[in-house]
N, C-alpha and C. Protein backbone atom coordinates (compact mmCIF):
# COMPACT_ATOMS: atom_id res chain seq x y z
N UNK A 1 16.30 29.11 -13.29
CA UNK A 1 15.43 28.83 -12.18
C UNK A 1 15.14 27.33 -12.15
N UNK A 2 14.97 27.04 -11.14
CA UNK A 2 14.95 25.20 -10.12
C UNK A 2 13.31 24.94 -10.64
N UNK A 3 12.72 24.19 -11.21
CA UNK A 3 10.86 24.52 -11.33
C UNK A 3 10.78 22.41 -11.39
N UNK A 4 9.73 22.74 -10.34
CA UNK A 4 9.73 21.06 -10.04
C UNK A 4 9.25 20.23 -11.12
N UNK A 5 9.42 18.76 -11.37
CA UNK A 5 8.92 18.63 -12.39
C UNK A 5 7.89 17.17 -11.79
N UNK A 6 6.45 17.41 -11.55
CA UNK A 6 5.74 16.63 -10.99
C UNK A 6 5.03 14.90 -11.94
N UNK A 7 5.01 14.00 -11.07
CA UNK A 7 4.13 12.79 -12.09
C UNK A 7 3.94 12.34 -11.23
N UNK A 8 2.55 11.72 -11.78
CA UNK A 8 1.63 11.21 -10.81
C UNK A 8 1.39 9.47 -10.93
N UNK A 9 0.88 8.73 -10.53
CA UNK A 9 0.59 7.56 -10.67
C UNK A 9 -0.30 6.78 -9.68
N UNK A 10 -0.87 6.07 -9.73
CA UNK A 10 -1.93 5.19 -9.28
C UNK A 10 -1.64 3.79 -9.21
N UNK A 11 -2.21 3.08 -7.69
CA UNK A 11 -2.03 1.97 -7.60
C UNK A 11 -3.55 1.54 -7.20
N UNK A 12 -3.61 -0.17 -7.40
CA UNK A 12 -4.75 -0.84 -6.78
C UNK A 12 -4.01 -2.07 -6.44
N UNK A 13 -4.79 -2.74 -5.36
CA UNK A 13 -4.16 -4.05 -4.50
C UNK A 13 -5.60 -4.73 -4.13
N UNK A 14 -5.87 -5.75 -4.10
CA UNK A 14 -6.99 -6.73 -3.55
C UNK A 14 -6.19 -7.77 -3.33
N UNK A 15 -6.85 -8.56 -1.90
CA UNK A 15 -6.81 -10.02 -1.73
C UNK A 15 -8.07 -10.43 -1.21
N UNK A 16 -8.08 -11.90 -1.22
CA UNK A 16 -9.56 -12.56 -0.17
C UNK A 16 -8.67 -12.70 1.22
N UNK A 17 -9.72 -12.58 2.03
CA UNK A 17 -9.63 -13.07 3.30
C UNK A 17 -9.20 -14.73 3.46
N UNK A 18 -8.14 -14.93 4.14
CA UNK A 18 -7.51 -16.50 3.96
C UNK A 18 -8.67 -17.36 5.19
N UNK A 19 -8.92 -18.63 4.66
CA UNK A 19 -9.68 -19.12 5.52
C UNK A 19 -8.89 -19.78 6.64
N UNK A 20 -7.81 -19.68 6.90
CA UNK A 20 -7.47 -20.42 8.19
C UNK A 20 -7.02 -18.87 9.03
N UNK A 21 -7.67 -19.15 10.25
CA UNK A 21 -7.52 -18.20 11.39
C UNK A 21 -6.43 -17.76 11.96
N UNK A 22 -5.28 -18.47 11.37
CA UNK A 22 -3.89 -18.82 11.91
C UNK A 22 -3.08 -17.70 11.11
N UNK A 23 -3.82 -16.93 10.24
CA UNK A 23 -3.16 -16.27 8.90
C UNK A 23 -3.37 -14.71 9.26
N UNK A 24 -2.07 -14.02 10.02
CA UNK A 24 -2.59 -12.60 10.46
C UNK A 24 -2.46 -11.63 9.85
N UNK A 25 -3.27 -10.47 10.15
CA UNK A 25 -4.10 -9.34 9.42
C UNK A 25 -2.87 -8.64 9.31
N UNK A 26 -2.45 -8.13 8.63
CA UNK A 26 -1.23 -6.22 8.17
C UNK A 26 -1.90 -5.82 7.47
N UNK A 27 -1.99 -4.39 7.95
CA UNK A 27 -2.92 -3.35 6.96
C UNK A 27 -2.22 -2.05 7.58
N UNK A 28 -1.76 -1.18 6.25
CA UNK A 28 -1.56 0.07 6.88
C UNK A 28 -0.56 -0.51 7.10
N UNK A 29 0.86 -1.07 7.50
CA UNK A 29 1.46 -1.20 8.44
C UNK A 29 1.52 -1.45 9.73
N UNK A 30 0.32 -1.93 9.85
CA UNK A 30 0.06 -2.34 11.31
C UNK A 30 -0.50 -3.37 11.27
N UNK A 31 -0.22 -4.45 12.99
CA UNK A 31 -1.28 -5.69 12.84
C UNK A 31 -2.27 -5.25 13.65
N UNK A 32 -2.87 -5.99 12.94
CA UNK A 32 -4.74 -6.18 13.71
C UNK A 32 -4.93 -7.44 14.17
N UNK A 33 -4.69 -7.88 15.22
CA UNK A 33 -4.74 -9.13 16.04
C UNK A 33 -5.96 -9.92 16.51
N UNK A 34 -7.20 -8.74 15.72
CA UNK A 34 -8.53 -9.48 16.32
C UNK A 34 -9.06 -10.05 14.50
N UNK A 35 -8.16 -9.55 13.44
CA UNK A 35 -8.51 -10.05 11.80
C UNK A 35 -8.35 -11.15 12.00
N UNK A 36 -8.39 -12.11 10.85
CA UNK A 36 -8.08 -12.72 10.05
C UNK A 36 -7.56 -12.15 9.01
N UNK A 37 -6.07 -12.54 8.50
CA UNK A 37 -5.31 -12.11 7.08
C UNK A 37 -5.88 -12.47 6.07
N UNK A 38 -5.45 -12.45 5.18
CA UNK A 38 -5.51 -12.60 3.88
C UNK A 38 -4.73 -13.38 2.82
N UNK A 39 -5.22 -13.71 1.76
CA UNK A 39 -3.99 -14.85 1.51
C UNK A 39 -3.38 -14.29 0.41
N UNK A 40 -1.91 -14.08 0.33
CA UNK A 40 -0.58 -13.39 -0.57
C UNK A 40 0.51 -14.25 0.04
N UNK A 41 1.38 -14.14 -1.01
CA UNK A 41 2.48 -14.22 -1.40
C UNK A 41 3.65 -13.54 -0.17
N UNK A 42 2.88 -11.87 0.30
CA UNK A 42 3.76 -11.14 1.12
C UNK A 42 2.64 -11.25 2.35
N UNK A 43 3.12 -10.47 3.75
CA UNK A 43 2.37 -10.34 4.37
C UNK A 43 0.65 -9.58 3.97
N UNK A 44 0.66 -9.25 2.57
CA UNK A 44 -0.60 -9.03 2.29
C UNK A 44 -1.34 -7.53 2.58
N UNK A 45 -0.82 -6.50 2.87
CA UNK A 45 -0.78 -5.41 3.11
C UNK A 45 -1.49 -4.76 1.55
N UNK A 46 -3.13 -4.51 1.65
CA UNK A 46 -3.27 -4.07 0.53
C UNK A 46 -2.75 -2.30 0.50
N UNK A 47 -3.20 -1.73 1.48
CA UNK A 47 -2.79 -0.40 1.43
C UNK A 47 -1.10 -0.59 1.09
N UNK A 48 -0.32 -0.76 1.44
CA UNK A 48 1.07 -0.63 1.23
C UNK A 48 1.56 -1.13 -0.20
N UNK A 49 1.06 -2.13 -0.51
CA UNK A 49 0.99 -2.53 -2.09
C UNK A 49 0.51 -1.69 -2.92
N UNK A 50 -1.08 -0.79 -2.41
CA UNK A 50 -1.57 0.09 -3.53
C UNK A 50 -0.31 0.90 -3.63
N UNK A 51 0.33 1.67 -2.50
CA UNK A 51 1.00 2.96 -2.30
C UNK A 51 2.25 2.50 -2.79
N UNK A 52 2.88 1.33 -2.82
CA UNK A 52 4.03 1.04 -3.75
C UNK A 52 3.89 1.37 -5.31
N UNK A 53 2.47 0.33 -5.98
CA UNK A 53 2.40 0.45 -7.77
C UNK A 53 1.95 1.95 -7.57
N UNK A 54 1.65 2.50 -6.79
CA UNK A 54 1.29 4.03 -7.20
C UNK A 54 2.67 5.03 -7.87
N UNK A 55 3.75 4.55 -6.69
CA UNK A 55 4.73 5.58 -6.32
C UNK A 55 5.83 4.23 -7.77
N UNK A 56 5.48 3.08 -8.40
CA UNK A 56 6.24 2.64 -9.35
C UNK A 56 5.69 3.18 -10.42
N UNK A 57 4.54 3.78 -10.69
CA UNK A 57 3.79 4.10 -11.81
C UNK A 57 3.89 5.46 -12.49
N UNK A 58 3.99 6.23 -10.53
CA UNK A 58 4.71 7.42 -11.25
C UNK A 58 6.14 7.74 -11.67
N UNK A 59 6.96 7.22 -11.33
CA UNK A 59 8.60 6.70 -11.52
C UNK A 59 8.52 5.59 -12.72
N UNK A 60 8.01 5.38 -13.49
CA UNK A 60 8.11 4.36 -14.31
C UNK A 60 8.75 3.48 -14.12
N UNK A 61 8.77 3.08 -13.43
CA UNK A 61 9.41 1.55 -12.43
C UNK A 61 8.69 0.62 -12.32
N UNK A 62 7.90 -0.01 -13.48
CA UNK A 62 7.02 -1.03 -13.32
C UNK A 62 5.73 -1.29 -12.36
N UNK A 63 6.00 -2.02 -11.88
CA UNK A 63 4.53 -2.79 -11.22
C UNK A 63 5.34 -3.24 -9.45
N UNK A 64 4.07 -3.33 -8.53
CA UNK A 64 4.87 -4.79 -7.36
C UNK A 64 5.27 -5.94 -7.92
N UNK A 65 4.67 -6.16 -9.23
CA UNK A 65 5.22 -8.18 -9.51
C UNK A 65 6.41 -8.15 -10.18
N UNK A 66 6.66 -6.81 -11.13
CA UNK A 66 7.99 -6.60 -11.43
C UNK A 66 9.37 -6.54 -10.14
N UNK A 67 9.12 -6.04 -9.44
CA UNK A 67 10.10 -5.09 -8.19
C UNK A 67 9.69 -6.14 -7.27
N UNK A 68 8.61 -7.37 -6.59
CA UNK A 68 8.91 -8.23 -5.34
C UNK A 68 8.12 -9.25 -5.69
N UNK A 69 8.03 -9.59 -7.12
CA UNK A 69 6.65 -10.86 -7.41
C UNK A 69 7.00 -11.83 -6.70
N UNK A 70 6.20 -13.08 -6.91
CA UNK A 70 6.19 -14.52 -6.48
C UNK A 70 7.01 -15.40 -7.22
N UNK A 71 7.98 -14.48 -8.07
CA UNK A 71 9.40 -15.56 -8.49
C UNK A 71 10.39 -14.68 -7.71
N UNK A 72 10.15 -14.47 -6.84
CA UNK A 72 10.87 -13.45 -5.04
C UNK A 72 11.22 -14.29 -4.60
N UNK A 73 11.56 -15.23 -4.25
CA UNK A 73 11.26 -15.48 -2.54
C UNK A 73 11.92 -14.96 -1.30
N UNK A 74 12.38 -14.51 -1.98
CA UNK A 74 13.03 -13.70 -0.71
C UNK A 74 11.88 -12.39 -0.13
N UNK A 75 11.01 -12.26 -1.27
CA UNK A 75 9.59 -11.24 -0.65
C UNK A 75 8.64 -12.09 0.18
N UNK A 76 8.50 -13.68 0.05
CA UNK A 76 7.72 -14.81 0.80
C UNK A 76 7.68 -14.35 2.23
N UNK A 77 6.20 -13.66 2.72
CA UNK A 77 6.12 -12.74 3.99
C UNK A 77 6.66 -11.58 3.82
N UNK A 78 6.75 -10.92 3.03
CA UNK A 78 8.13 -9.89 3.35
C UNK A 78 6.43 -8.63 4.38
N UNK A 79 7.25 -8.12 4.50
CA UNK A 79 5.86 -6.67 5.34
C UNK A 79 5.79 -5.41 4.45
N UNK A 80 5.31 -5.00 4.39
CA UNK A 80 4.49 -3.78 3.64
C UNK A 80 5.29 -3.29 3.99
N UNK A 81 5.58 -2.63 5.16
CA UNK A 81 6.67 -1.09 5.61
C UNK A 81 7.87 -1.41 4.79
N UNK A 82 8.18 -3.08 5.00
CA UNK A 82 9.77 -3.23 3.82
C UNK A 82 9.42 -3.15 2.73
N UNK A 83 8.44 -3.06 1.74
CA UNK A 83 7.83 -2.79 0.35
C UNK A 83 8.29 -1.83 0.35
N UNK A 84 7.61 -0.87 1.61
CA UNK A 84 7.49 0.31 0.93
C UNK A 84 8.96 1.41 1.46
N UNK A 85 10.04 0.58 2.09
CA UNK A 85 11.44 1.34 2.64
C UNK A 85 11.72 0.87 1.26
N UNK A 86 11.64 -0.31 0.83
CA UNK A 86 12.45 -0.63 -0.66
C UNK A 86 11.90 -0.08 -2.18
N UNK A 87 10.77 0.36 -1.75
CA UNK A 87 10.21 1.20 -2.98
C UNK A 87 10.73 2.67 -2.68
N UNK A 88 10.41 3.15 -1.52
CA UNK A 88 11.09 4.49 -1.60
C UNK A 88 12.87 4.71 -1.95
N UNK A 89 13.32 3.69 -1.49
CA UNK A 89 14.94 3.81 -2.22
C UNK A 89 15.16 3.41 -3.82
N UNK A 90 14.13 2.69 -4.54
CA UNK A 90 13.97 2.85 -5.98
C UNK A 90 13.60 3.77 -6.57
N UNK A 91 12.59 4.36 -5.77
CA UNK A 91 12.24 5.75 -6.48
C UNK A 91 13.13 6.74 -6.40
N UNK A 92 14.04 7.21 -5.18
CA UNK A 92 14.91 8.26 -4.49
C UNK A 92 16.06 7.78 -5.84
N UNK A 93 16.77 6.40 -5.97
CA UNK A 93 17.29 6.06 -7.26
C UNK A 93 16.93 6.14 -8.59
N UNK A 94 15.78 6.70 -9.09
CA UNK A 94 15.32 6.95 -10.21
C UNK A 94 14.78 8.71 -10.59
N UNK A 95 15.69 9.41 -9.09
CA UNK A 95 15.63 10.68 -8.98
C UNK A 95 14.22 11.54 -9.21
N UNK A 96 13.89 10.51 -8.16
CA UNK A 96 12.36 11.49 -7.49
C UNK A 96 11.85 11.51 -6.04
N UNK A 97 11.41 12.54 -5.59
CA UNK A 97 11.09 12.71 -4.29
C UNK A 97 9.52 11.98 -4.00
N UNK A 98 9.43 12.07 -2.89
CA UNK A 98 7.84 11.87 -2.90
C UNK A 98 7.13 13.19 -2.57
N UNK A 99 5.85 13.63 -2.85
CA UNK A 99 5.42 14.75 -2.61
C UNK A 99 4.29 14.46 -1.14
N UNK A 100 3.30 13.41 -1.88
CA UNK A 100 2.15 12.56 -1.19
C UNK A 100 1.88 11.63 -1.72
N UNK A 101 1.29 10.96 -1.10
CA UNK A 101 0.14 9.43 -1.54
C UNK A 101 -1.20 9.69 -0.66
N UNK A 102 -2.13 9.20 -1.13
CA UNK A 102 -3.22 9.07 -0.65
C UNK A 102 -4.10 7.60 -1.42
N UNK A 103 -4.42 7.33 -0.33
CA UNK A 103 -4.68 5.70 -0.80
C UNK A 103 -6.47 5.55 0.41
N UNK A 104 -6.89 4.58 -0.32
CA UNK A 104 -8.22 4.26 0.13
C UNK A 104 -8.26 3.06 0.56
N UNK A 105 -8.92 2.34 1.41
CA UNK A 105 -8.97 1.25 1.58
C UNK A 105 -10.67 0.96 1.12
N UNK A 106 -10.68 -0.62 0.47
CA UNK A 106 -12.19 -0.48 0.20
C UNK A 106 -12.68 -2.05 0.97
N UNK A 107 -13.81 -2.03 1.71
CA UNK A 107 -13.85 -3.55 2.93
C UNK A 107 -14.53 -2.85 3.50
N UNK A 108 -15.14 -4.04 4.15
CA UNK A 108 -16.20 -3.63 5.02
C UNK A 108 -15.22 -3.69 7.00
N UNK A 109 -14.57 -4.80 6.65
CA UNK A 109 -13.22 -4.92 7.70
C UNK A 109 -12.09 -4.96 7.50
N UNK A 110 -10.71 -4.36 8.51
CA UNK A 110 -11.29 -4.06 9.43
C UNK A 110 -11.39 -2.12 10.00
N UNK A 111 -12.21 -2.13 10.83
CA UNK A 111 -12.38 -0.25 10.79
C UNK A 111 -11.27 0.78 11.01
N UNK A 112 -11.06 1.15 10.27
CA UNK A 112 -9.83 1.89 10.15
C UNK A 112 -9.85 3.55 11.10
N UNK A 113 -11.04 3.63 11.51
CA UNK A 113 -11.37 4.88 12.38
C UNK A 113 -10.48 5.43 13.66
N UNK A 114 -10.13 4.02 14.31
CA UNK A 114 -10.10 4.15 15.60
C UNK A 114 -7.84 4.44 15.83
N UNK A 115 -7.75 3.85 14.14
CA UNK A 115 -6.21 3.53 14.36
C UNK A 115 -5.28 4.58 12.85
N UNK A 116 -6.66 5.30 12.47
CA UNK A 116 -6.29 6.21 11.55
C UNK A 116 -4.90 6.96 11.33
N UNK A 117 -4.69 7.68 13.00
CA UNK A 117 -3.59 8.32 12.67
C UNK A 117 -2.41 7.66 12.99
N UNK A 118 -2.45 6.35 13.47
CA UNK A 118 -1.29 5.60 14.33
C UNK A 118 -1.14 5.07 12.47
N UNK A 119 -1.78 4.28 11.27
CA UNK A 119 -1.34 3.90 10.53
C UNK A 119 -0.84 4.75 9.26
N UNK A 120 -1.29 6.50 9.71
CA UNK A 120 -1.28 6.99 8.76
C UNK A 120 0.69 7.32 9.20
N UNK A 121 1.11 7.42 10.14
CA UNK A 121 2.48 7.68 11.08
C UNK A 121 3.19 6.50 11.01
N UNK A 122 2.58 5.21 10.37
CA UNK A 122 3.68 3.71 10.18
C UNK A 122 3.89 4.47 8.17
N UNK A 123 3.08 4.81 7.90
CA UNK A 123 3.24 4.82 6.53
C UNK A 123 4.06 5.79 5.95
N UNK A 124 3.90 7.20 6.77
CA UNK A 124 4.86 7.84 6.74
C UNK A 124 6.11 7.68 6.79
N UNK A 125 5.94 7.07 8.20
CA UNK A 125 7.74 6.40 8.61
C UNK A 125 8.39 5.54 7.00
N UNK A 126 7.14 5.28 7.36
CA UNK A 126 8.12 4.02 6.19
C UNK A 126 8.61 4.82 4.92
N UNK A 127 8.01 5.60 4.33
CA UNK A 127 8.21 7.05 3.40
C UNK A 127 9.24 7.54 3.81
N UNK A 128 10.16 7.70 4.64
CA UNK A 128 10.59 8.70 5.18
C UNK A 128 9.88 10.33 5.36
N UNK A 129 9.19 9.79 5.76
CA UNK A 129 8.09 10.95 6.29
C UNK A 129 7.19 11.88 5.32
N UNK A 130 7.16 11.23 4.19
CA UNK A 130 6.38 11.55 3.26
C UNK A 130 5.31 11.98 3.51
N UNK A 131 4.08 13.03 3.17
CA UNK A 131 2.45 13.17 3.14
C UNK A 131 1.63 11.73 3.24
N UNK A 132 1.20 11.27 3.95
CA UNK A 132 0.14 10.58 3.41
C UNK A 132 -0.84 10.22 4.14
N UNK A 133 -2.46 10.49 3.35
CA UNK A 133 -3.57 10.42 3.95
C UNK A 133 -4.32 9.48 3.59
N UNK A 134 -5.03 8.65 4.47
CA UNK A 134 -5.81 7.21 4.72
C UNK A 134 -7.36 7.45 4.75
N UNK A 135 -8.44 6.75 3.99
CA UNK A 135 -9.69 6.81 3.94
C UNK A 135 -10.04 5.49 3.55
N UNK A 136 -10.97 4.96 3.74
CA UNK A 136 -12.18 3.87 3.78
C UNK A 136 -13.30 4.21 3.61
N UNK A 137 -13.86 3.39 3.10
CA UNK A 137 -15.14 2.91 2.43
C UNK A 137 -15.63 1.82 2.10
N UNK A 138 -16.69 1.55 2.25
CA UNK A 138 -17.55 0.04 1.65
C UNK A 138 -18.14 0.44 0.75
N UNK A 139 -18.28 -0.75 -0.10
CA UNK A 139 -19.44 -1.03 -1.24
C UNK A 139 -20.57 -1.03 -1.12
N UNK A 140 -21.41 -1.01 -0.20
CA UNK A 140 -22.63 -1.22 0.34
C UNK A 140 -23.30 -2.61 -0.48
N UNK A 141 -22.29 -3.35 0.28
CA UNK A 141 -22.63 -5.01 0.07
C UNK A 141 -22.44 -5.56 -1.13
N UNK A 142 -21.95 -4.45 -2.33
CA UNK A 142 -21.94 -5.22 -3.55
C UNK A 142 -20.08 -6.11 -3.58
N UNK A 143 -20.25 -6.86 -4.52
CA UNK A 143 -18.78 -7.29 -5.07
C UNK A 143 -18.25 -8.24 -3.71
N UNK A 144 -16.97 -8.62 -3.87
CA UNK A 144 -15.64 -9.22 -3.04
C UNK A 144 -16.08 -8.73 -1.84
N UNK A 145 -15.53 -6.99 -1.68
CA UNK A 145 -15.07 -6.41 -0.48
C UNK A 145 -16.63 -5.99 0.27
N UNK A 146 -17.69 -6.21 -0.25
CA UNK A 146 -18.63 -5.69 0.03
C UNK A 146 -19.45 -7.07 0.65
N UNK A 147 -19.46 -8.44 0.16
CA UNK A 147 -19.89 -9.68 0.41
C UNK A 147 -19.05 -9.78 1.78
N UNK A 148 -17.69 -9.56 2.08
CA UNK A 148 -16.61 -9.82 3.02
C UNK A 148 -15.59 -10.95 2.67
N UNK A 149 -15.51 -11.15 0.93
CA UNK A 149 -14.90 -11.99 0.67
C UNK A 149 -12.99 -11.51 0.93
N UNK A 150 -13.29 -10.37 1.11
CA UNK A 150 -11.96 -9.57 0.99
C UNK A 150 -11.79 -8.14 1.01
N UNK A 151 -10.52 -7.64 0.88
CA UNK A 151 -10.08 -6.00 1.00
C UNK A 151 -9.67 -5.95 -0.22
N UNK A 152 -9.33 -4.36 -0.14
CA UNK A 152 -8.83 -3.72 -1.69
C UNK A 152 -8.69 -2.48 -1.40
N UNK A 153 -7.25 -1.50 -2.01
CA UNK A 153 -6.93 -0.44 -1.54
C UNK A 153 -6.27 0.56 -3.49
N UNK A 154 -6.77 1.33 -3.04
CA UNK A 154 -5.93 2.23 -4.46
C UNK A 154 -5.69 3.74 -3.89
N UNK A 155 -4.87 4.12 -4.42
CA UNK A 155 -3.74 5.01 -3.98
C UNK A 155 -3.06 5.64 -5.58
N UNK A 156 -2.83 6.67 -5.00
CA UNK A 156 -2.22 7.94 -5.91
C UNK A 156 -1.29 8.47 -5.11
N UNK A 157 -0.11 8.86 -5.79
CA UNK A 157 0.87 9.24 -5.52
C UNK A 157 1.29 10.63 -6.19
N UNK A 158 2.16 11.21 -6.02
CA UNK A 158 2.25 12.59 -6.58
C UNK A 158 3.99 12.67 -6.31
N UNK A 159 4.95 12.39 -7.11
CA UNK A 159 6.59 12.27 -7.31
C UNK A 159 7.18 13.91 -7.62
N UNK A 160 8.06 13.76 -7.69
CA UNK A 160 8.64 15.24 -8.18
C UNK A 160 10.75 15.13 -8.28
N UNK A 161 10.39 15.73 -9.39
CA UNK A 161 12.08 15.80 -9.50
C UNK A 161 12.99 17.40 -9.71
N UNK A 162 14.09 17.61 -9.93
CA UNK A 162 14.12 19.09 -9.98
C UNK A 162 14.96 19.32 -11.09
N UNK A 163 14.76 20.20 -12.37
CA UNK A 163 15.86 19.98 -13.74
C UNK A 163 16.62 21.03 -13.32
């Protein structure tokens, strides 16, 4: 008998908010054209970064700085959805499926209410249509994301292979 063989893993991602206005928002896979970005290395996508080290953690595939760090450059801007098309073909190569991810965003901006299911359907895509469900929350003013110095997202993943 086929009996799945499941692992799990966890990611976290933070940046600050970049001070020049000129620097645009990706979150989720989507832009937000009324943000201000954030300052990274890639387009800065904390949700897509959590949901990458999640889905490398459960695949034992290292970290994001291992798989697209800042001795990349060819990752310099790269976008979250390409993180995460190029993480899902490392993992599919290390003979595991995806089951789900579920990832949080933590910030006070920007509101993720209104564009919930349009980013939860970029993230998928980018999965190849993988499970995955989107939630937010604030700190209630404490820390980074709670001052508005910045965002931060962590995410769990759930892999599976078949012996």
């Amino acid at each position: 008998m086929d009996f799945p063989h499941f692992r799990t893993g966890i990611g976290v991602d933070a940046h600050a908010f970049s001070l020049s206005h000129d620097r645009p928002m990706w979150l989720a896979g989507l832009f937000w054209p009324d943000e201000i970005g954030v300052e990274a290395h890639s387009d800065g996508d904390v949700v897509a970064h959590a949901i990458c080290d999640a889905l490398f953690s459960a695949a034992g595939l290292g970290d994001l700085g291992t798989n697209f760090g800042v001795d990349r450059p060819e990752y310099a801007q790269a976008s979250g959805v390409r993180l995460l098309n190029e993480t899902l073909t490392l993992v599919h190569s290390a003979g595991f499926d995806i089951s789900n991810v579920a990832v949080q965003v933590i910030g006070n901006r920007p509101k993720l209410g209104a564009r919930r299911n349009e980013a939860i359907a970029a993230l998928s895509q980018a999965l190849g249509g993988a499970d995955v469900s989107l939630t937010a929350t604030t700190t209630d003013g404490l820390g980074f994301t709670g001052e508005g110095h910045g965002i931060a997202a962590i995410a769990s993943a759930l892999i599976f292979t078949h012996f």
